[in-house]
C-alpha atoms as a PDB file:
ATOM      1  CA  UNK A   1     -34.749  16.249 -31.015  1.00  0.00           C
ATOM      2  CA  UNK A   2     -38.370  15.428 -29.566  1.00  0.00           C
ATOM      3  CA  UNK A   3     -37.684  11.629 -30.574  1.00  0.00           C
ATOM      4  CA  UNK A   4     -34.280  11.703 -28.628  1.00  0.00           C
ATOM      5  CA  UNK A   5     -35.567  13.013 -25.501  1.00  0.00           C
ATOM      6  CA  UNK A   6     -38.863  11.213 -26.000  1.00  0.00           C
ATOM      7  CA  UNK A   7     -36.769   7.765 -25.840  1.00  0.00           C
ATOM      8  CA  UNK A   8     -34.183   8.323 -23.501  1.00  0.00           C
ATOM      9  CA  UNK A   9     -37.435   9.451 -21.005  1.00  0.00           C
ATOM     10  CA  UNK A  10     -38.414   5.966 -22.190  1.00  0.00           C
ATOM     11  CA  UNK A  11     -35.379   4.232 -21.654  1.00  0.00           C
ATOM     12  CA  UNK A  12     -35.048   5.974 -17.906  1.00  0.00           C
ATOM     13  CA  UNK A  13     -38.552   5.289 -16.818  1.00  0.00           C
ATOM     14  CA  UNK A  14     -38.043   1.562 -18.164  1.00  0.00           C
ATOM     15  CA  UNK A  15     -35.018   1.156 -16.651  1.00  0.00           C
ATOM     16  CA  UNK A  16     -35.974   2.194 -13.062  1.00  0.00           C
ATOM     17  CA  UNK A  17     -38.181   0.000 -12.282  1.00  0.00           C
ATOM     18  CA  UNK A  18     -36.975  -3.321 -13.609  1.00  0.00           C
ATOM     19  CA  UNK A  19     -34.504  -4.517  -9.942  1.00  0.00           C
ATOM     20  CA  UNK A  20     -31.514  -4.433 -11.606  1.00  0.00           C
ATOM     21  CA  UNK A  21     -29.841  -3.557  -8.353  1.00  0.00           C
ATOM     22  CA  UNK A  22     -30.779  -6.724  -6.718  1.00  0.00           C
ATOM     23  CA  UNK A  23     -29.953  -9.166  -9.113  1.00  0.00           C
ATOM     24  CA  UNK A  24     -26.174  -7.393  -9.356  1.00  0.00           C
ATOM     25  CA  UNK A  25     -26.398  -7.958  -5.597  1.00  0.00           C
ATOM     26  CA  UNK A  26     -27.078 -11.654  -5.756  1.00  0.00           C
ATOM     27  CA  UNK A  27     -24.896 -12.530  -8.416  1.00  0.00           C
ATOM     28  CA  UNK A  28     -22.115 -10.090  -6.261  1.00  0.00           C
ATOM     29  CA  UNK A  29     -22.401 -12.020  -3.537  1.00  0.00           C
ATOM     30  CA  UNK A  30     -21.332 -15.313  -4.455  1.00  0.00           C
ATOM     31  CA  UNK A  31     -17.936 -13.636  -5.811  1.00  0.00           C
ATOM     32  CA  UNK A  32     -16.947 -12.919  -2.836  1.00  0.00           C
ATOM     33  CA  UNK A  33     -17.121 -16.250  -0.856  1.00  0.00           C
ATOM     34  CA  UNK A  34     -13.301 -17.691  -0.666  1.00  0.00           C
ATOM     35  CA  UNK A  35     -14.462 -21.279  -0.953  1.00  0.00           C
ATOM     36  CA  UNK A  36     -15.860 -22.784  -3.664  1.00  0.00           C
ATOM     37  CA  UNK A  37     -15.873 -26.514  -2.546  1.00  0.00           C
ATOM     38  CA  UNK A  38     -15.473 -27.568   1.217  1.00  0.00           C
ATOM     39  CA  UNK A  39     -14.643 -31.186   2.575  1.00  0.00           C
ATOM     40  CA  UNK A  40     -15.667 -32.669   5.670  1.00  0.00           C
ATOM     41  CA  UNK A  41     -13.118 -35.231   5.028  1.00  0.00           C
ATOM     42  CA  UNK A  42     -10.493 -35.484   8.445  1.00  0.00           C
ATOM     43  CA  UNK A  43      -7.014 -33.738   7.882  1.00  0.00           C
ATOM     44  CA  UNK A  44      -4.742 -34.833  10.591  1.00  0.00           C
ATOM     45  CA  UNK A  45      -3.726 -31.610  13.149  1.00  0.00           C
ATOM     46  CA  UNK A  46      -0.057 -32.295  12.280  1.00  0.00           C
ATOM     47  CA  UNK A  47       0.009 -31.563   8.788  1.00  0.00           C
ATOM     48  CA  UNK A  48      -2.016 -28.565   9.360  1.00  0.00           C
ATOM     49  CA  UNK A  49       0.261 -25.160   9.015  1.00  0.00           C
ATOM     50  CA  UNK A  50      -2.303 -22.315   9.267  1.00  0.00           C
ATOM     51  CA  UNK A  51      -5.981 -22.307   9.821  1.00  0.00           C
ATOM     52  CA  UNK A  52      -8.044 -19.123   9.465  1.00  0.00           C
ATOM     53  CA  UNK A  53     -11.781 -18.844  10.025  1.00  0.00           C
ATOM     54  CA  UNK A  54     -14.060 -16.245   7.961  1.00  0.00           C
ATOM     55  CA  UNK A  55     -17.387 -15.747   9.629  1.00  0.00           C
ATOM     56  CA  UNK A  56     -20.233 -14.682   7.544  1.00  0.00           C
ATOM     57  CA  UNK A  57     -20.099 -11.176   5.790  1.00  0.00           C
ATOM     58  CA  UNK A  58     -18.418  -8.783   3.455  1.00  0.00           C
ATOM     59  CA  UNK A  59     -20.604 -10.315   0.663  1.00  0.00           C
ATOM     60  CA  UNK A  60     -20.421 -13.866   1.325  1.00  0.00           C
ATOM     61  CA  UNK A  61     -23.641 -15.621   3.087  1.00  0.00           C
ATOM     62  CA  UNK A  62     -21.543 -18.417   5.219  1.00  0.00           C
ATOM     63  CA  UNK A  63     -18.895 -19.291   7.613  1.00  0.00           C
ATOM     64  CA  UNK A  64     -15.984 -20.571   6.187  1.00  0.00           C
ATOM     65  CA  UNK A  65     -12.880 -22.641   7.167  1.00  0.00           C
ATOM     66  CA  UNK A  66      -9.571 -22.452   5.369  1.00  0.00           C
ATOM     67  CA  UNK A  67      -6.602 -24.307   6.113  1.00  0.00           C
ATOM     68  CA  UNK A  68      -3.490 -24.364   4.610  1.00  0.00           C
ATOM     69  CA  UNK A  69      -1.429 -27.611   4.727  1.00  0.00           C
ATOM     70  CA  UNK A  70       2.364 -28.167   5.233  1.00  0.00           C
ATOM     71  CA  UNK A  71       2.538 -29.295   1.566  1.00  0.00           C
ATOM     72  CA  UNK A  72       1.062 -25.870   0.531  1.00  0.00           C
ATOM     73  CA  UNK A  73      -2.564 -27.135  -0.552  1.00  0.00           C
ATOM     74  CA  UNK A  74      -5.421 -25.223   0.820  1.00  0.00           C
ATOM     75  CA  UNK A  75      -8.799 -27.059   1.800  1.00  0.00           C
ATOM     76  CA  UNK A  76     -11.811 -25.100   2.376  1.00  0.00           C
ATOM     77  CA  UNK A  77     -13.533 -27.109   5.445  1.00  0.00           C
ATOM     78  CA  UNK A  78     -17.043 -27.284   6.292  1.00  0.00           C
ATOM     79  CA  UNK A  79     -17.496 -25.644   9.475  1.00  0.00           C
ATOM     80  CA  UNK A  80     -19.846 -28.306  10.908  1.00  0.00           C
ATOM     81  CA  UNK A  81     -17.716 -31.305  10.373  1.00  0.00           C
ATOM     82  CA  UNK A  82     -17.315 -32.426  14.140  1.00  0.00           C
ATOM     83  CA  UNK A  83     -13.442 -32.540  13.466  1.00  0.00           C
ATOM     84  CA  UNK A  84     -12.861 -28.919  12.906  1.00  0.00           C
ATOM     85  CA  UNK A  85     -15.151 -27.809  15.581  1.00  0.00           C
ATOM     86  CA  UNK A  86     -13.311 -29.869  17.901  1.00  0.00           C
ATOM     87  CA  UNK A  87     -10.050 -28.369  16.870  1.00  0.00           C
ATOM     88  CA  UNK A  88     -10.929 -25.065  17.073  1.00  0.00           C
ATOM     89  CA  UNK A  89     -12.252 -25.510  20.050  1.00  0.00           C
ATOM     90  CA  UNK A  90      -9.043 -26.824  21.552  1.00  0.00           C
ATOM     91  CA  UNK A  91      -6.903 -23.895  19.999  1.00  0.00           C
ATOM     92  CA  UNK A  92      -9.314 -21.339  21.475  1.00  0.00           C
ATOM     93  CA  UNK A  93      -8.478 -23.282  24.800  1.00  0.00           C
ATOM     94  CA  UNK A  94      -5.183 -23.212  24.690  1.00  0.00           C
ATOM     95  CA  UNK A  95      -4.966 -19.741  23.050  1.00  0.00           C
ATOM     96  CA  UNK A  96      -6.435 -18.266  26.394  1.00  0.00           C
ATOM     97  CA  UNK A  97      -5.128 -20.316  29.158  1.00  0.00           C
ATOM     98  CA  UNK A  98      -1.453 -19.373  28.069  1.00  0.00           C
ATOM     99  CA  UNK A  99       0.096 -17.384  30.762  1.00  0.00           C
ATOM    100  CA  UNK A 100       1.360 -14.146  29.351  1.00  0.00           C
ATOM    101  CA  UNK A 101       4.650 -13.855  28.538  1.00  0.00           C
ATOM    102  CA  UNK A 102       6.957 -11.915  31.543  1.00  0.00           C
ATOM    103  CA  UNK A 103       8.486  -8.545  30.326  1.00  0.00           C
ATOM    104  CA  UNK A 104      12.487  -8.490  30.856  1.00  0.00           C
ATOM    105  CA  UNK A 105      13.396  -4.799  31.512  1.00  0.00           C
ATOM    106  CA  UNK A 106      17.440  -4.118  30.995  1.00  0.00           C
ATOM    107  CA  UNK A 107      18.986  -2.554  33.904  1.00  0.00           C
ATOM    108  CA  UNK A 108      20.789   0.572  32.509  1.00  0.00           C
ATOM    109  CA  UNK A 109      24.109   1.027  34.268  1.00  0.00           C
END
């Protein structure tokens, strides 16, 4: 019995102060990063379908660009290819200069 507890004290006293927490932490974080390779090759706006931007967090140390094609392939993006930047920055333009759409009420009779 004195061996048993002996060791497992042992095995405790070992165990806390090895930083077993950080290295889960760092390997953790990689898993949660969408993109595993990016391009900064040019994909024309007109094949583009969807185009969603993931800032940094939640586990994953970067910004990252996804965009989803009309044929149905996804391409991660890197965000500092000029291209992308440029058409991001013309859908946040147009995105807030749109008028907002009027409000038809019915006229109950």
């Amino acid at each position: 019995m004195k061996s048993t507890s002996a060791s497992l004290f042992l095995l405790l006293l070992v165990s806390s102060h090895f930083p077993v927490q950080g290295v889960l932490e760092a390997y953790n974080t990689n898993l949660k990063c969408r993109c595993i390779q990016e391009t900064s090759s040019y994909i024309a706006p007109r094949i583009i379908e969807r185009l969603q931007v993931l800032p940094r967090g939640n586990g994953c140390p970067k910004t990252e660009i996804i965009i989803w094609k009309k044929n149905k392939s996804i391409v991660c993006v890197t965000p500092q290819a000029k291209w992308i930047q440029k058409i991001i920055k013309n859908l946040k333009k147009n995105v807030f200069s749109t008028p907002p759409v009027p409000v038809l009420k019915r006229r109950i009779a």
